[in-house]
N, C-alpha and C. Protein backbone atom coordinates (compact mmCIF):
# COMPACT_ATOMS: atom_id res chain seq x y z
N UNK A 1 11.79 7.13 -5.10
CA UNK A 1 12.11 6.62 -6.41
C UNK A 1 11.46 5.25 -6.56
N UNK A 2 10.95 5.10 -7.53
CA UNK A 2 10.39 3.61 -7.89
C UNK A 2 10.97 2.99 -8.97
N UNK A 3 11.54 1.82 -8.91
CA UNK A 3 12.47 1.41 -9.90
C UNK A 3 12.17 -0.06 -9.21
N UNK A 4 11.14 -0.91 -10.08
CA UNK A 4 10.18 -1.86 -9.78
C UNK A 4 11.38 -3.37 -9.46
N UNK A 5 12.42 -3.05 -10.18
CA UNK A 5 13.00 -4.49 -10.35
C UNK A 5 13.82 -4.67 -9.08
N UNK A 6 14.44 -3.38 -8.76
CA UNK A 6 15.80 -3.19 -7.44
C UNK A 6 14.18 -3.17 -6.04
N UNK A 7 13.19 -2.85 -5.90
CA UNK A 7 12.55 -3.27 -5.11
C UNK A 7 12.45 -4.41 -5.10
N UNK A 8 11.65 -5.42 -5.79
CA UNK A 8 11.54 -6.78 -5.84
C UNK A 8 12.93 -7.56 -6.02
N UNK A 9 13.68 -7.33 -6.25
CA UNK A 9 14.70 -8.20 -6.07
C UNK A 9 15.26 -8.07 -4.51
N UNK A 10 15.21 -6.90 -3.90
CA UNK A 10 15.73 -6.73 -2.16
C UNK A 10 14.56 -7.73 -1.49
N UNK A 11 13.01 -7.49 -1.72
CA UNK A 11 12.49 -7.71 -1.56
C UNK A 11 12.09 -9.34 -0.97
N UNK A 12 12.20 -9.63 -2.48
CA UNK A 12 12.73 -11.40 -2.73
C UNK A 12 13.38 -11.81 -1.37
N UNK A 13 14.86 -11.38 -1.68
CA UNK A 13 15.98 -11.75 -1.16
C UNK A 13 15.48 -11.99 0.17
N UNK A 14 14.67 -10.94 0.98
CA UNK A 14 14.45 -10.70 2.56
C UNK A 14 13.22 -11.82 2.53
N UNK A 15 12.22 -11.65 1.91
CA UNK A 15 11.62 -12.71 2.05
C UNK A 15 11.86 -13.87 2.06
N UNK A 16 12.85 -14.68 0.87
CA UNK A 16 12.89 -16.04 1.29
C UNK A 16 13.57 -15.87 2.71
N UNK A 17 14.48 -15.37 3.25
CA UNK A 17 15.86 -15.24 4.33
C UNK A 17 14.24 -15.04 5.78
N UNK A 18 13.07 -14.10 5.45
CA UNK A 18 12.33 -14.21 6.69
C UNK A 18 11.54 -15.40 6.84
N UNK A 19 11.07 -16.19 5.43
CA UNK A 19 10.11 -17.02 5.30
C UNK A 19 11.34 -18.80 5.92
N UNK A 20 12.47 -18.80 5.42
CA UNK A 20 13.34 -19.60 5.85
C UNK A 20 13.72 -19.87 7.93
N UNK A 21 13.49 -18.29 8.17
CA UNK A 21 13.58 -18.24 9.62
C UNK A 21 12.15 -18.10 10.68
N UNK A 22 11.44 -18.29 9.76
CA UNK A 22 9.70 -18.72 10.63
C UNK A 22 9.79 -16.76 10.93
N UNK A 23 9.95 -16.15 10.22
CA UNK A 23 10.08 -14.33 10.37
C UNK A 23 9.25 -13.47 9.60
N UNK A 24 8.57 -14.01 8.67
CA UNK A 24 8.03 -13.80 7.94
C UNK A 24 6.90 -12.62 8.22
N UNK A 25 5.78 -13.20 9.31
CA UNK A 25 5.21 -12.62 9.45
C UNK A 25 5.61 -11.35 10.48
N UNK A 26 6.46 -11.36 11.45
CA UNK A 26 7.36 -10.60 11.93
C UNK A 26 7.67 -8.73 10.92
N UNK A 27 8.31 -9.69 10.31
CA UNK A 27 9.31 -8.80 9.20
C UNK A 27 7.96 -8.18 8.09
N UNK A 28 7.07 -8.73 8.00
CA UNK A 28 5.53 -7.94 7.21
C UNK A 28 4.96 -6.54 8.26
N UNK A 29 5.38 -7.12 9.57
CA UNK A 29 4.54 -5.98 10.49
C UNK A 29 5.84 -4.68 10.31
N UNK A 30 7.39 -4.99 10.26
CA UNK A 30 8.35 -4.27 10.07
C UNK A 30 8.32 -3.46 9.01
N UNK A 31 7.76 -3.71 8.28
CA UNK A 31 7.67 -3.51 6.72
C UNK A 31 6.38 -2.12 6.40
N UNK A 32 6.05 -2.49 7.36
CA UNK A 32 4.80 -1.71 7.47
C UNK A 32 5.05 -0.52 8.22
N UNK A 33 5.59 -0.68 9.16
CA UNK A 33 6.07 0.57 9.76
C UNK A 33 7.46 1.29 9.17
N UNK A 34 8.24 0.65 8.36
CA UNK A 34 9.18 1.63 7.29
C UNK A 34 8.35 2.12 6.27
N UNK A 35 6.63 1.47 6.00
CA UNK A 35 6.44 2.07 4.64
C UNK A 35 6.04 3.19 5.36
N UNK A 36 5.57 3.27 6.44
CA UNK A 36 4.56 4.78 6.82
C UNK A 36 5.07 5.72 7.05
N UNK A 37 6.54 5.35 7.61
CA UNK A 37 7.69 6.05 8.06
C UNK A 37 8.32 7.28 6.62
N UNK A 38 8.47 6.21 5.87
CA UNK A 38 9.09 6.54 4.79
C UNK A 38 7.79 7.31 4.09
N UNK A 39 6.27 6.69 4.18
CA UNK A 39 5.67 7.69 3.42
C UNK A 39 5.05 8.84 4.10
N UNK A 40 5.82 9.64 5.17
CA UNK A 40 4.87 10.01 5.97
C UNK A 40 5.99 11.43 6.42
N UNK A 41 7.13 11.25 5.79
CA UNK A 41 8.35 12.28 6.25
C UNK A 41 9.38 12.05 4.98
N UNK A 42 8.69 13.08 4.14
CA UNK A 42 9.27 13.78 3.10
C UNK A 42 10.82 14.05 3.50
N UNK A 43 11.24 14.59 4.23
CA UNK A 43 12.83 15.49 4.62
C UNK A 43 13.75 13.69 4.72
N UNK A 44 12.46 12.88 5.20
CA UNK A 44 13.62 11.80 5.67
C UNK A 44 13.87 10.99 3.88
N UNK A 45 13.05 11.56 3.01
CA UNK A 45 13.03 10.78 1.45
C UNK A 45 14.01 11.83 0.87
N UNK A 46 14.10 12.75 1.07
CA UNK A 46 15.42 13.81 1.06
C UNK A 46 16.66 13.58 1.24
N UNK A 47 16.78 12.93 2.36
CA UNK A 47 17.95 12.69 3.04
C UNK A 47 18.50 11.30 2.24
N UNK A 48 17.46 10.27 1.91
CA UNK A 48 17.81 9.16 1.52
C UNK A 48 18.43 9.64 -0.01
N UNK A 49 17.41 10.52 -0.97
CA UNK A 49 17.65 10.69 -2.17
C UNK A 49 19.13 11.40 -2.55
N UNK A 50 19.39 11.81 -1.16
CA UNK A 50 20.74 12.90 -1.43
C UNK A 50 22.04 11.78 -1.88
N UNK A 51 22.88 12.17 -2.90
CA UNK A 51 24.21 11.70 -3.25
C UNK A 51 25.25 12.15 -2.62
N UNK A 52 25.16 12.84 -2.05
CA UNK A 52 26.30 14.07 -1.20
C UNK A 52 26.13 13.79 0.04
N UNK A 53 25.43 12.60 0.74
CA UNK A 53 25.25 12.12 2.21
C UNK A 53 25.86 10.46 2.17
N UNK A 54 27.04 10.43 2.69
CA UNK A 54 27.45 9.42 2.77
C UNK A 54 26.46 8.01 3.22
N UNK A 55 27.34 6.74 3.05
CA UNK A 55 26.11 5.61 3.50
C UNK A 55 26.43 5.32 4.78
N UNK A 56 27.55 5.51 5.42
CA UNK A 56 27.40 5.57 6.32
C UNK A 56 26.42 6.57 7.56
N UNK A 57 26.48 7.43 6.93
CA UNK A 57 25.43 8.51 7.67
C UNK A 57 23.89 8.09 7.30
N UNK A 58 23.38 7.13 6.26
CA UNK A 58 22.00 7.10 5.95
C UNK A 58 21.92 5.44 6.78
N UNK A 59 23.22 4.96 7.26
CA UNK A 59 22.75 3.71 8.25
C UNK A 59 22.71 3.85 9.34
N UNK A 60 23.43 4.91 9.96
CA UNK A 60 23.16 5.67 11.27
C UNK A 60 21.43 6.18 11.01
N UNK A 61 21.29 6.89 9.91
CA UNK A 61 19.65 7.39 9.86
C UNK A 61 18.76 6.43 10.70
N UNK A 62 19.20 5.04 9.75
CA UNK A 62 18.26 4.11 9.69
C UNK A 62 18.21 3.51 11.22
N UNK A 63 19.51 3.49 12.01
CA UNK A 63 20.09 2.54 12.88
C UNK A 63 19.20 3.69 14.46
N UNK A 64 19.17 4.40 13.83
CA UNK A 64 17.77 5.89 14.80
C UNK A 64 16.46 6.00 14.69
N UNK A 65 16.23 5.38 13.34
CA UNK A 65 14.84 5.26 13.27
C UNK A 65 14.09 4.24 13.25
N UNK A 66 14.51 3.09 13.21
CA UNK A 66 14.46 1.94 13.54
C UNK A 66 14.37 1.11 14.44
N UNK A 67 16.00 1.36 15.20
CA UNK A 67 16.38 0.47 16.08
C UNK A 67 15.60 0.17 17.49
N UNK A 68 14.88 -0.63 17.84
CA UNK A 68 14.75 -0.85 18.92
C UNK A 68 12.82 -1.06 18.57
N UNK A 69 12.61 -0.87 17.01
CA UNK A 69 11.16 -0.96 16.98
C UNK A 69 10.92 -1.96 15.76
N UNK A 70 12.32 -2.29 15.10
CA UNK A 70 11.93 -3.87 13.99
C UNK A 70 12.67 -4.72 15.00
N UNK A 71 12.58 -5.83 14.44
CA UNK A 71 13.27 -7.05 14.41
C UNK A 71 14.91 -6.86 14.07
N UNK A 72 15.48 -7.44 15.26
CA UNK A 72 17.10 -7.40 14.65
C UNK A 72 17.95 -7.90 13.36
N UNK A 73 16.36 -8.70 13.07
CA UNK A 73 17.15 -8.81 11.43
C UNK A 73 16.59 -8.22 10.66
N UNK A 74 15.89 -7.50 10.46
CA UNK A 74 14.84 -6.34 9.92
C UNK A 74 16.05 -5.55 9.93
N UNK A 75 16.32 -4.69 11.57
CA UNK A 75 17.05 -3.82 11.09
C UNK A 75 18.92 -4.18 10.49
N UNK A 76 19.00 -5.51 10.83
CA UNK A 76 20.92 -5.75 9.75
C UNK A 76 20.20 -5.76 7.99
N UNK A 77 18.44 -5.98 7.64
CA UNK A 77 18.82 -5.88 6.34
C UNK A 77 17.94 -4.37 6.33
N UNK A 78 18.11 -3.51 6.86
CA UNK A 78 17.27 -2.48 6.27
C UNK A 78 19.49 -1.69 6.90
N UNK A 79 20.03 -2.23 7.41
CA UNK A 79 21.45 -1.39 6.87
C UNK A 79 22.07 -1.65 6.19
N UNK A 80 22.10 -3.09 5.75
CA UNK A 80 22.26 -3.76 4.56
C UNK A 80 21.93 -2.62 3.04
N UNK A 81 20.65 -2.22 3.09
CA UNK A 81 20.38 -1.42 2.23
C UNK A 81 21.08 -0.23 2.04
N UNK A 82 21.02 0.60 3.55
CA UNK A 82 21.76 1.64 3.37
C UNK A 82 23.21 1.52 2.90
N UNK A 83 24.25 0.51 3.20
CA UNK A 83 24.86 0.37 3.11
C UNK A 83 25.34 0.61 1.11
N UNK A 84 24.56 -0.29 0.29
CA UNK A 84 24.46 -0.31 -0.69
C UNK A 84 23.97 0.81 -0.76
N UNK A 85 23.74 2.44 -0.43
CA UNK A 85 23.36 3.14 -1.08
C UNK A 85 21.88 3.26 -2.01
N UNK A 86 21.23 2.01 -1.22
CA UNK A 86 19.87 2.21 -1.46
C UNK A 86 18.47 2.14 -0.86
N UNK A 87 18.69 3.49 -0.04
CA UNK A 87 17.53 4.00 0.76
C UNK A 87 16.71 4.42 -0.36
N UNK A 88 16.67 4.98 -1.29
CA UNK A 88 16.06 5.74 -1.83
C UNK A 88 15.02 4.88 -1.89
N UNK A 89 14.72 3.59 -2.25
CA UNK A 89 14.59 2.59 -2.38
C UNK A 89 13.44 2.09 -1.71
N UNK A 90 14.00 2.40 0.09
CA UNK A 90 13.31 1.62 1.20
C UNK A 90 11.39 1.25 1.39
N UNK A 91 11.02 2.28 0.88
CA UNK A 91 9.53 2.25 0.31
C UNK A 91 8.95 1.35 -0.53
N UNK A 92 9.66 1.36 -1.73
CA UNK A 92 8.79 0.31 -2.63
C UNK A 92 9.89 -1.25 -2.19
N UNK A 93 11.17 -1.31 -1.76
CA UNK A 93 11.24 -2.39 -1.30
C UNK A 93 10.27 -3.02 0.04
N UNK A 94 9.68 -2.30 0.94
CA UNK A 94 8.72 -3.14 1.87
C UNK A 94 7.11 -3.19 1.44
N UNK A 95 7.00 -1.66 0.16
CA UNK A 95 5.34 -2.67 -0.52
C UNK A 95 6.00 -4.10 -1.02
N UNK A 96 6.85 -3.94 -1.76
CA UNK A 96 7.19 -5.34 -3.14
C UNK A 96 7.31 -6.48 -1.67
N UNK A 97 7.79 -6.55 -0.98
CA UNK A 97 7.40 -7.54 0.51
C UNK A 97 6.35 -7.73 0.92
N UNK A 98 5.93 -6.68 1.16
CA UNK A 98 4.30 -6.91 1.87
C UNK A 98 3.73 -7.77 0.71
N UNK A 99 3.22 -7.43 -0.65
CA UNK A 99 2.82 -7.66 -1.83
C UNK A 99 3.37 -9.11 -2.00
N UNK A 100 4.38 -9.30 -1.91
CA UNK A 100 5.14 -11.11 -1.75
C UNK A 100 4.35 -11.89 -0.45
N UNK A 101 4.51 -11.49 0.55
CA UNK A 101 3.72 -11.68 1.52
C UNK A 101 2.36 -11.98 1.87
N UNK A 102 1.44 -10.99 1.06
CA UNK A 102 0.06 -11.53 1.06
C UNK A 102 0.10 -12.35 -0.08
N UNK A 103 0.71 -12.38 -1.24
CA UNK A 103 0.24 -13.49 -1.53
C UNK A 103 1.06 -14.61 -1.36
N UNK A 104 1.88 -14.86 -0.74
CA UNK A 104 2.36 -16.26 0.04
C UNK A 104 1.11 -16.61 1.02
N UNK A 105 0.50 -15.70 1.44
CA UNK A 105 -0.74 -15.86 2.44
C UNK A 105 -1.91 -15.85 1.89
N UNK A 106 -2.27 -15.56 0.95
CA UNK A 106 -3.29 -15.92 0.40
C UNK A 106 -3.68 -14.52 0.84
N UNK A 107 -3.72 -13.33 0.65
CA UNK A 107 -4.39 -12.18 1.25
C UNK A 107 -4.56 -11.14 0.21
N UNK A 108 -5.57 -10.93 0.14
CA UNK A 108 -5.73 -9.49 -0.88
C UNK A 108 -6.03 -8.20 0.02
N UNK A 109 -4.99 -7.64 -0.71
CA UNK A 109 -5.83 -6.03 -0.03
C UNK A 109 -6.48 -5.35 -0.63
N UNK A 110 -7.53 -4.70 0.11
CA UNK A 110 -8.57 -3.85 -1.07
C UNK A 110 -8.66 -2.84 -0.03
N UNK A 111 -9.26 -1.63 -0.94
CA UNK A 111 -9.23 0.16 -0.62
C UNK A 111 -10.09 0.43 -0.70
N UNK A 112 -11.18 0.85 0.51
CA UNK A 112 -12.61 1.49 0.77
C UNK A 112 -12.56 2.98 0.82
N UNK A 113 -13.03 3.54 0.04
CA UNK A 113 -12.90 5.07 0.12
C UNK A 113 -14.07 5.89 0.28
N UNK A 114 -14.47 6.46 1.40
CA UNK A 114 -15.75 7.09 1.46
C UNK A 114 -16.23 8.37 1.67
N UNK A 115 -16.90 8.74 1.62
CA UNK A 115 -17.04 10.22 2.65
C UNK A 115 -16.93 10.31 4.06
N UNK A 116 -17.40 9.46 5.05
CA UNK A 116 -17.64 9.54 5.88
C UNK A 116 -16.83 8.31 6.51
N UNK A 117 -16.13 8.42 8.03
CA UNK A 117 -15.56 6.80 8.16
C UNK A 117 -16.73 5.90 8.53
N UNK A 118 -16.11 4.48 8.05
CA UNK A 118 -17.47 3.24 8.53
C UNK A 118 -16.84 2.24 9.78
N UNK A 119 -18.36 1.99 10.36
CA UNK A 119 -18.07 1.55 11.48
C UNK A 119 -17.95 0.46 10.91
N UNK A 120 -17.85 -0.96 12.25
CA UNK A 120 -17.34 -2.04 11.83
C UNK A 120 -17.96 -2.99 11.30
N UNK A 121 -19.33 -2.67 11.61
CA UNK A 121 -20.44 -3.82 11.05
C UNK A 121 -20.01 -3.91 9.36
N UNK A 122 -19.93 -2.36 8.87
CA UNK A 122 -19.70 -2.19 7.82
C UNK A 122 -18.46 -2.54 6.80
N UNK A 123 -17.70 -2.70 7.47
CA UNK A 123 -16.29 -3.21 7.58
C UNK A 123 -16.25 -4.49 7.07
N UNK A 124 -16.62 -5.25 8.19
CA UNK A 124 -16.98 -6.46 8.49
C UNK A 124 -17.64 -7.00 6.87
N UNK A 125 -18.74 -6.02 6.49
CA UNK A 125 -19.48 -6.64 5.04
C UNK A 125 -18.84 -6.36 3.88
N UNK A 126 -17.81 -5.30 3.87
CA UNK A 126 -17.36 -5.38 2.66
C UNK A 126 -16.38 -6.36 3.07
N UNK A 127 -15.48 -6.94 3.90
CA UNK A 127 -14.61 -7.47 3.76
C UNK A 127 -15.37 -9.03 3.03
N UNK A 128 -16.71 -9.22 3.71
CA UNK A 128 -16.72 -10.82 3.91
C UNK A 128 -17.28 -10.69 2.27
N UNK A 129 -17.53 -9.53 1.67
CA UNK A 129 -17.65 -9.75 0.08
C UNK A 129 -16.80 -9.84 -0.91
N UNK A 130 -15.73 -8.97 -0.46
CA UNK A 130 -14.56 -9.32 -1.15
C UNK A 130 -13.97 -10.62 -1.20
N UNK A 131 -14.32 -11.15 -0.08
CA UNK A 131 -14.16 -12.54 0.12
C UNK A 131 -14.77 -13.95 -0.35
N UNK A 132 -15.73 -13.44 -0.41
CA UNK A 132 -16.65 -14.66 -1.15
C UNK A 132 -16.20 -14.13 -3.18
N UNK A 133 -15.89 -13.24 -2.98
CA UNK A 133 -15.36 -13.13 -5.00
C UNK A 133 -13.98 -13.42 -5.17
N UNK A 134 -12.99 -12.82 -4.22
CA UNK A 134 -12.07 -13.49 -4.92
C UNK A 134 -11.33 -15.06 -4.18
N UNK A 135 -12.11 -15.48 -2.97
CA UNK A 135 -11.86 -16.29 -2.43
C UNK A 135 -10.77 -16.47 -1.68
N UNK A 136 -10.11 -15.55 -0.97
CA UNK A 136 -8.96 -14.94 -0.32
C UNK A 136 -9.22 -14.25 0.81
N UNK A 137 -8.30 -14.25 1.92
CA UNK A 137 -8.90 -13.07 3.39
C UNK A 137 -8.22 -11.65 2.69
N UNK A 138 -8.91 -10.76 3.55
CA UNK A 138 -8.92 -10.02 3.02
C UNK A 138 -8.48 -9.03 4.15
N UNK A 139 -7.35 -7.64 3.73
CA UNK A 139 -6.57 -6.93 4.64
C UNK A 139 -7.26 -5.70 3.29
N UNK A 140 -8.51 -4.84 4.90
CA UNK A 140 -8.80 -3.90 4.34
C UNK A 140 -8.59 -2.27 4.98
N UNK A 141 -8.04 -1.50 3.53
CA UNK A 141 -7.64 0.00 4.41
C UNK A 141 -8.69 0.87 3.87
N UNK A 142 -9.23 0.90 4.74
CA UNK A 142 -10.64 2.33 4.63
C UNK A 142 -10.01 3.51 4.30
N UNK A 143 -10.46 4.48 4.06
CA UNK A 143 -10.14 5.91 4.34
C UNK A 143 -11.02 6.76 3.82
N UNK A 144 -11.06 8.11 3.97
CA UNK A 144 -12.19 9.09 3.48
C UNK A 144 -12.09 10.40 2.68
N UNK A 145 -12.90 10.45 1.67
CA UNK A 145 -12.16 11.66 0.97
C UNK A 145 -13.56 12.81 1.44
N UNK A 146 -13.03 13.68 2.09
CA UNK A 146 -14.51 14.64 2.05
C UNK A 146 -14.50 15.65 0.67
N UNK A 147 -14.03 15.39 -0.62
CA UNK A 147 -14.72 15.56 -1.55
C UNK A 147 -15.67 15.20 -2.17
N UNK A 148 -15.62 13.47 -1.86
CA UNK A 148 -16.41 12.66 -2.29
C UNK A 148 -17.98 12.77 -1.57
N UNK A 149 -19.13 13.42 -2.67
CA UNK A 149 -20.29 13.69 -2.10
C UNK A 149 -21.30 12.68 -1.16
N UNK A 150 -21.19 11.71 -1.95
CA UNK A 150 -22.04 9.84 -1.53
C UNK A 150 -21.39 9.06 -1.93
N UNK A 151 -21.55 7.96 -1.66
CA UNK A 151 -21.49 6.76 -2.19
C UNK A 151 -19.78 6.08 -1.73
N UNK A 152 -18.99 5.04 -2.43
CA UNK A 152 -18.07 4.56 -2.45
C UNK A 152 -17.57 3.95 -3.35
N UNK A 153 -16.16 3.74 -3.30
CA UNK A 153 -15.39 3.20 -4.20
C UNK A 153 -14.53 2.08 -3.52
N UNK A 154 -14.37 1.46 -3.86
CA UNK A 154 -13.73 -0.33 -3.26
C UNK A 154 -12.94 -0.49 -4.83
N UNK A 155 -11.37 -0.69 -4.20
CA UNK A 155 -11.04 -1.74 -5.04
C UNK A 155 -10.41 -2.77 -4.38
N UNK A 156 -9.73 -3.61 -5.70
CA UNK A 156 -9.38 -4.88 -4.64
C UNK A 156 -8.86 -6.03 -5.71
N UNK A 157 -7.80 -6.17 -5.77
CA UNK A 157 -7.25 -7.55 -6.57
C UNK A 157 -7.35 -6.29 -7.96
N UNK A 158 -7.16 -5.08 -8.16
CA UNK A 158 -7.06 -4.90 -10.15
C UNK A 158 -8.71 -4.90 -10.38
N UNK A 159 -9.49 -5.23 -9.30
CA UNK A 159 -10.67 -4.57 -10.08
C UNK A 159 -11.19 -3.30 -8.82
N UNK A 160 -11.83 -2.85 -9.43
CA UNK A 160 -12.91 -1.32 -8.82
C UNK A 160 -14.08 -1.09 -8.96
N UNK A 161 -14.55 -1.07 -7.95
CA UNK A 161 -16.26 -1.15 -8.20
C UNK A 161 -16.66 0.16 -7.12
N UNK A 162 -17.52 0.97 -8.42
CA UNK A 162 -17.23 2.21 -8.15
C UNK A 162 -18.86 2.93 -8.12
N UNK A 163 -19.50 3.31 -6.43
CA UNK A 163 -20.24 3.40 -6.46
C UNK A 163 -20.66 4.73 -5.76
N UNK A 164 -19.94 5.91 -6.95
CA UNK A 164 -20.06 7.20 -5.79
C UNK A 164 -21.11 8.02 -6.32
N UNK A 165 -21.85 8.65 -5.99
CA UNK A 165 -22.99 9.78 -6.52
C UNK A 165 -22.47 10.56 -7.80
N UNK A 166 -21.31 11.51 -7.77
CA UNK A 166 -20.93 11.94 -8.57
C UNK A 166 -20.69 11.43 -10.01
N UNK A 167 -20.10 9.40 -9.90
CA UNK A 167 -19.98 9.24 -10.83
C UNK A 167 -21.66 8.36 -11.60
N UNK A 168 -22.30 8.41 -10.60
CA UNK A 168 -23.27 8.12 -11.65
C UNK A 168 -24.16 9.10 -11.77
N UNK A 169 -23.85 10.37 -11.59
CA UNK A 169 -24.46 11.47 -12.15
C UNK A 169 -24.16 11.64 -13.66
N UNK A 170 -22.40 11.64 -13.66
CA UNK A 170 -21.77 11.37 -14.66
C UNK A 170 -22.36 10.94 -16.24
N UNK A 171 -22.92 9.72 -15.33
CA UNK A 171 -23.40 8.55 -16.49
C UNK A 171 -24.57 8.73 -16.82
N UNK A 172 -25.77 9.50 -15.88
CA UNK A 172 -26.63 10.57 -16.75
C UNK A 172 -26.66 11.06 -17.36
N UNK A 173 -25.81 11.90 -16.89
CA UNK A 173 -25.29 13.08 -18.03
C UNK A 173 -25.22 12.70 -19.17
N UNK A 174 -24.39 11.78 -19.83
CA UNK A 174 -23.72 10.93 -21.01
C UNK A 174 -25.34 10.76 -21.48
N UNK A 175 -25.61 9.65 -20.54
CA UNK A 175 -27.28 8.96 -21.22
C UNK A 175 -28.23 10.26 -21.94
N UNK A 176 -28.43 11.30 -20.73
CA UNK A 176 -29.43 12.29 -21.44
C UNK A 176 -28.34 13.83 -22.64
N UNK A 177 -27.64 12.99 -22.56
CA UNK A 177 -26.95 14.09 -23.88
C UNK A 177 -26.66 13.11 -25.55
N UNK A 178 -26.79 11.83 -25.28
CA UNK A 178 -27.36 10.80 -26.35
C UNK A 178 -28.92 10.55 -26.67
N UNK A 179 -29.32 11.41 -25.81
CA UNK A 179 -30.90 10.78 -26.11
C UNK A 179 -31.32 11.24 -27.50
N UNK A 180 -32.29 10.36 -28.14
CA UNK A 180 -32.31 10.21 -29.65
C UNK A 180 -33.88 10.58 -29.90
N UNK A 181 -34.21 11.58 -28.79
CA UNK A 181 -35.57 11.79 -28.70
C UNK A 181 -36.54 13.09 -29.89
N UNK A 182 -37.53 13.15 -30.55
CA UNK A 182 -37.25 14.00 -31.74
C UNK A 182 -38.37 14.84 -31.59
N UNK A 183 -39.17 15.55 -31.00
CA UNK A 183 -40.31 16.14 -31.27
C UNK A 183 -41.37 16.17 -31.79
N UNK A 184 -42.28 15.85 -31.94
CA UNK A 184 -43.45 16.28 -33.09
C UNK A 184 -44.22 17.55 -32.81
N UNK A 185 -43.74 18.26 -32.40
CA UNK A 185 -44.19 19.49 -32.69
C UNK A 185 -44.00 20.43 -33.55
């Protein structure tokens, strides 16, 4: 469930409480492993979404899947949540953190999408470009679509710069179906 305001407000809350206890960056790496968790096991977004599963049973969930791999105050506010009956939740409350987080840090993340994976040299150059534009370090997640014929797509900060074969076939297409060309024959 995404319900933008009850994320960022848990969110908030944990952040100033990690940024107050020098935890900050701690509780970002925690955050990261509930989002994958949570986006990565459907039955366990089931279990959270259910009304008919007590909160005590979804802080035991948490107090199993968790425990012993966040931070001990990671996991009193991720039962904190359960407690309140809002697991459903737990997902977009640790993006709306992470997202508080890089930019308390000055960090943008941007999304390389390719056909093929890139090694690091390559890595290495889109990051240090993203960097010289928006003037920020930069936390980058590659990944690969093997639909995608050539080329790539990068976004990063709300913009997209989009450089795949398909879509500038696209834009051929468009160009030679406007052409204003007339015969004299």
């Amino acid at each position: 469930m995404n319900n933008y305001r009850i994320n960022l407000n848990y969110a908030k809350a944990l952040f100033m409480l990690a940024e107050e206890r020098g935890q900050a960056d701690r509780v970002a790496d925690d955050m990261r492993l509930v989002d994958s968790v949570c986006a990565e096991n459907r039955e366990l977004g089931v279990v959270f979404a259910n009304p008919t599963v007590p909160p005590a049973k979804k802080v035991a969930v948490v107090g199993d899947l968790f425990g012993g791999r966040v931070a001990p105050e990671t996991l009193a506010f991720l039962s904190f949540v359960a407690r309140k009956n809002r697991t459903v939740h737990l997902r977009g409350i640790s993006q709306a953190y992470l997202a508080l987080w890089r930019q308390a840090r000055g960090i943008v993340l941007s999304e390389l999408v390719t056909h093929q994976p890139v090694d690091d040299e390559a890595r290495r150059e889109v990051m240090e470009l993203v960097s010289g534009y928006t003037g920020k370090k930069v936390e980058l997640n590659d990944r690969t679509d093997p639909r995608m014929v050539g080329g790539f797509k990068l976004e990063f900060d709300h913009n997209m710069y989009d450089a795949r074969i398909l879509t500038k076939l696209r834009k051929l297409r468009m160009e030679f179906a406007k052409n204003d060309y007339e015969s004299k024959l």
